[in-house]
Protein backbone atom coordinates (compact mmCIF):
# COMPACT_ATOMS: atom_id res chain seq x y z
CA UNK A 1 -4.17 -9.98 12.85
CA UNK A 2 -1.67 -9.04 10.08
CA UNK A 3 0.02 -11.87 8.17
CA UNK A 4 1.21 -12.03 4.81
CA UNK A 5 -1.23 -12.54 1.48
CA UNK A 6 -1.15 -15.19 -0.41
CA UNK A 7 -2.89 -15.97 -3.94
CA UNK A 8 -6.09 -17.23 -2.16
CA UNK A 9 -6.60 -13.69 -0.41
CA UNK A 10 -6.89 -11.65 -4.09
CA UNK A 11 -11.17 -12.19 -4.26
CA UNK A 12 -11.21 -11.55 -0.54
CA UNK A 13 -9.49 -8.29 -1.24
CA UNK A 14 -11.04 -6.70 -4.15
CA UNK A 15 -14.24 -5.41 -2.07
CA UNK A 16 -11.48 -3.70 -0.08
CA UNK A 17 -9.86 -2.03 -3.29
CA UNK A 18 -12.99 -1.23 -4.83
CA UNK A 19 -13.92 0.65 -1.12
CA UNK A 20 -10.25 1.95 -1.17
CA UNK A 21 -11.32 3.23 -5.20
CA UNK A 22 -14.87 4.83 -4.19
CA UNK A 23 -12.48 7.31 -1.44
CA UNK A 24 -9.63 8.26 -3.54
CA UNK A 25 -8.53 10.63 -6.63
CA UNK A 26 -9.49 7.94 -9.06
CA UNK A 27 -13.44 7.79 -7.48
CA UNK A 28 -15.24 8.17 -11.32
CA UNK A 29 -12.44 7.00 -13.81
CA UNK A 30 -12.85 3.00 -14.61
CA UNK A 31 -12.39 0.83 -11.98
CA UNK A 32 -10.06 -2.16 -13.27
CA UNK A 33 -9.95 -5.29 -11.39
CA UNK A 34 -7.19 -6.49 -13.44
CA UNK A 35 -5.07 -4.32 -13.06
CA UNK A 36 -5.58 -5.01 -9.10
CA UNK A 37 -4.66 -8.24 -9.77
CA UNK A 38 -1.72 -7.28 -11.69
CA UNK A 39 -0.77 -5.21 -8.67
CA UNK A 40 -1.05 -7.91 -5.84
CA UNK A 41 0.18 -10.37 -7.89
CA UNK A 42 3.26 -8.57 -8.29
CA UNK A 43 3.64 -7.91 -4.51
CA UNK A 44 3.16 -11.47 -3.89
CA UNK A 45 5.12 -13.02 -6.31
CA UNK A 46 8.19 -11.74 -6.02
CA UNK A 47 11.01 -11.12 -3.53
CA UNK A 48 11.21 -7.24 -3.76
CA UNK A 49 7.10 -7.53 -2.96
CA UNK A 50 5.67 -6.60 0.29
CA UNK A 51 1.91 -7.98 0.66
CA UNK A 52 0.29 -7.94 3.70
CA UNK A 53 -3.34 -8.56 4.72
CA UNK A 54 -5.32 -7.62 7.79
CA UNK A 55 -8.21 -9.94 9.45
CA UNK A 56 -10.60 -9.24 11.72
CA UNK A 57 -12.93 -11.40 13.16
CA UNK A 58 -12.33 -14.13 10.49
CA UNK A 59 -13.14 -11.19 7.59
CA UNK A 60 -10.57 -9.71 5.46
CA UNK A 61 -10.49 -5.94 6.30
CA UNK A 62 -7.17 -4.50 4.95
CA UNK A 63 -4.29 -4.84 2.59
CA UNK A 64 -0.85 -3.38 1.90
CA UNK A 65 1.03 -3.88 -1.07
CA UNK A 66 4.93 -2.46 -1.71
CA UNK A 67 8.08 -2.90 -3.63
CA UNK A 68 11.52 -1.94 -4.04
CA UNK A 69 13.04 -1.22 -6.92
CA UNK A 70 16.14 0.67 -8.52
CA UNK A 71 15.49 4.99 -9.16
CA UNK A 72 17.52 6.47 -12.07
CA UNK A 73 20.32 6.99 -8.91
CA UNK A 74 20.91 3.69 -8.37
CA UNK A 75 19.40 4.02 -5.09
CA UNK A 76 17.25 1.33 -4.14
CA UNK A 77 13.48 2.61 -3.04
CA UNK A 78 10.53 1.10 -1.01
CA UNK A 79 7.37 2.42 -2.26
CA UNK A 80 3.55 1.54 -1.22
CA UNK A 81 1.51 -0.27 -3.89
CA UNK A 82 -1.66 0.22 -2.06
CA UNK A 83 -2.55 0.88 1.61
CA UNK A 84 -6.08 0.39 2.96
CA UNK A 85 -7.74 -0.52 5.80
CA UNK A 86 -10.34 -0.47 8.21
CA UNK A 87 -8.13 -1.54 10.84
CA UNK A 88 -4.36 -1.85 11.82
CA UNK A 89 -3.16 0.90 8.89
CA UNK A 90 -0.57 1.76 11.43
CA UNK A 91 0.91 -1.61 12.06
CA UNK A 92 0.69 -1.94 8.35
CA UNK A 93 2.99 0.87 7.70
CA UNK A 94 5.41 0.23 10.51
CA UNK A 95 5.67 -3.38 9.23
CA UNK A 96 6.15 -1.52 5.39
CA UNK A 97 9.05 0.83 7.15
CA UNK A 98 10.42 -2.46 8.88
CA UNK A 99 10.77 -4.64 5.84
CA UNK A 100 12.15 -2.19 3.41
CA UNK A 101 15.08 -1.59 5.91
CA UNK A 102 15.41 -5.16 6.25
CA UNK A 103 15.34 -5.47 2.60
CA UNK A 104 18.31 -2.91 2.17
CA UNK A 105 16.31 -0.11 0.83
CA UNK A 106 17.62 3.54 1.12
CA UNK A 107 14.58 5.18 0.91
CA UNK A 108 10.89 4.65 2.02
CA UNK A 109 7.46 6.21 0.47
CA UNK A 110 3.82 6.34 1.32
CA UNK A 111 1.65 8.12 -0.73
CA UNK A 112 -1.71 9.63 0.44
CA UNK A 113 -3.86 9.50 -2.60
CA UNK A 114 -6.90 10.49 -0.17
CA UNK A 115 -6.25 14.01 1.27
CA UNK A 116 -7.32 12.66 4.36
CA UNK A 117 -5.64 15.06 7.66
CA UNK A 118 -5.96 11.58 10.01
CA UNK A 119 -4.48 9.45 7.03
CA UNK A 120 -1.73 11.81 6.63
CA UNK A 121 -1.50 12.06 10.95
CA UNK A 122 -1.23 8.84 10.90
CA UNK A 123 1.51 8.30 8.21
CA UNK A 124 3.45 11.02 10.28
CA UNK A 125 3.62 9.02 13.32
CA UNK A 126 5.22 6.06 11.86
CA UNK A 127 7.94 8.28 11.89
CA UNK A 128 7.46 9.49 7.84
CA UNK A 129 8.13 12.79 7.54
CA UNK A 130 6.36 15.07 4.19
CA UNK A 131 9.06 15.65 1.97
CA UNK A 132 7.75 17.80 -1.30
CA UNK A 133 4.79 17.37 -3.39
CA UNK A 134 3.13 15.68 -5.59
CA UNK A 135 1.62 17.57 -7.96
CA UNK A 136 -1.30 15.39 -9.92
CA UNK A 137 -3.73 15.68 -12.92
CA UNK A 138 -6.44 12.71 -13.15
CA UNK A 139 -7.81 13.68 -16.92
């Protein structure tokens, strides 16, 4: 089941962001659950937020975070926050793709900070499409 977070959900979630952490880029730089907190609670709070959560079997298994804001265009711009999950990522992102549209944004983004070919197969058939690059350093 995917419903919206609330404020309760944030302790539930951080074994999921420190699992999302130990699989990504960012594996071996500090882990800050703050600034997790920072993240969710501005996804939550506010009404250019997407927050999502995903239970299973009573247990909190996934999250997706988002926002829209303003690029130096004026064009307003859905990105992911976070995305992780053991199950439903799909219905996750569709819902992501669904609400930004909704919302009145002009253009959608979900980043794969994994590398992983069935994360990024999966992003595709939401209907995302890979436009350029991202080119990274983690120092």
């Amino acid at each position: 089941m995917i419903r919206d977070a609330i404020p309760e959900d944030y302790e539930l979630l951080l074994p999921i962001a420190e699992d999302a952490y130990e699989k990504s880029v960012f594996n071996g730089i500090e882990f800050d659950p703050t600034a997790i907190r920072r993240t969710f609670v501005t996804a939550t709070a506010f009404d250019n937020g997407f927050a999502k959560v995903v239970i299973q079997d009573g247990r909190h298994v996934g999250c997706m975070l988002g926002i829209i804001t303003v690029n130096h265009f004026g064009i307003r711009c859905a990105t992911d926050l976070f995305c992780y999950s053991h199950t439903g990522t799909y219905h996750l992102i569709k819902q992501f793709i669904e609400w930004s549209r909704v919302k009145g944004a002009k253009f959608v983004q979900v980043t794969d900070l994994t590398g992983s070919e069935r994360y990024q197969k999966l992003i595709k058939h939401t209907g995302l499409i890979p436009m350029g690059a991202n080119f990274m350093r983690i120092f």
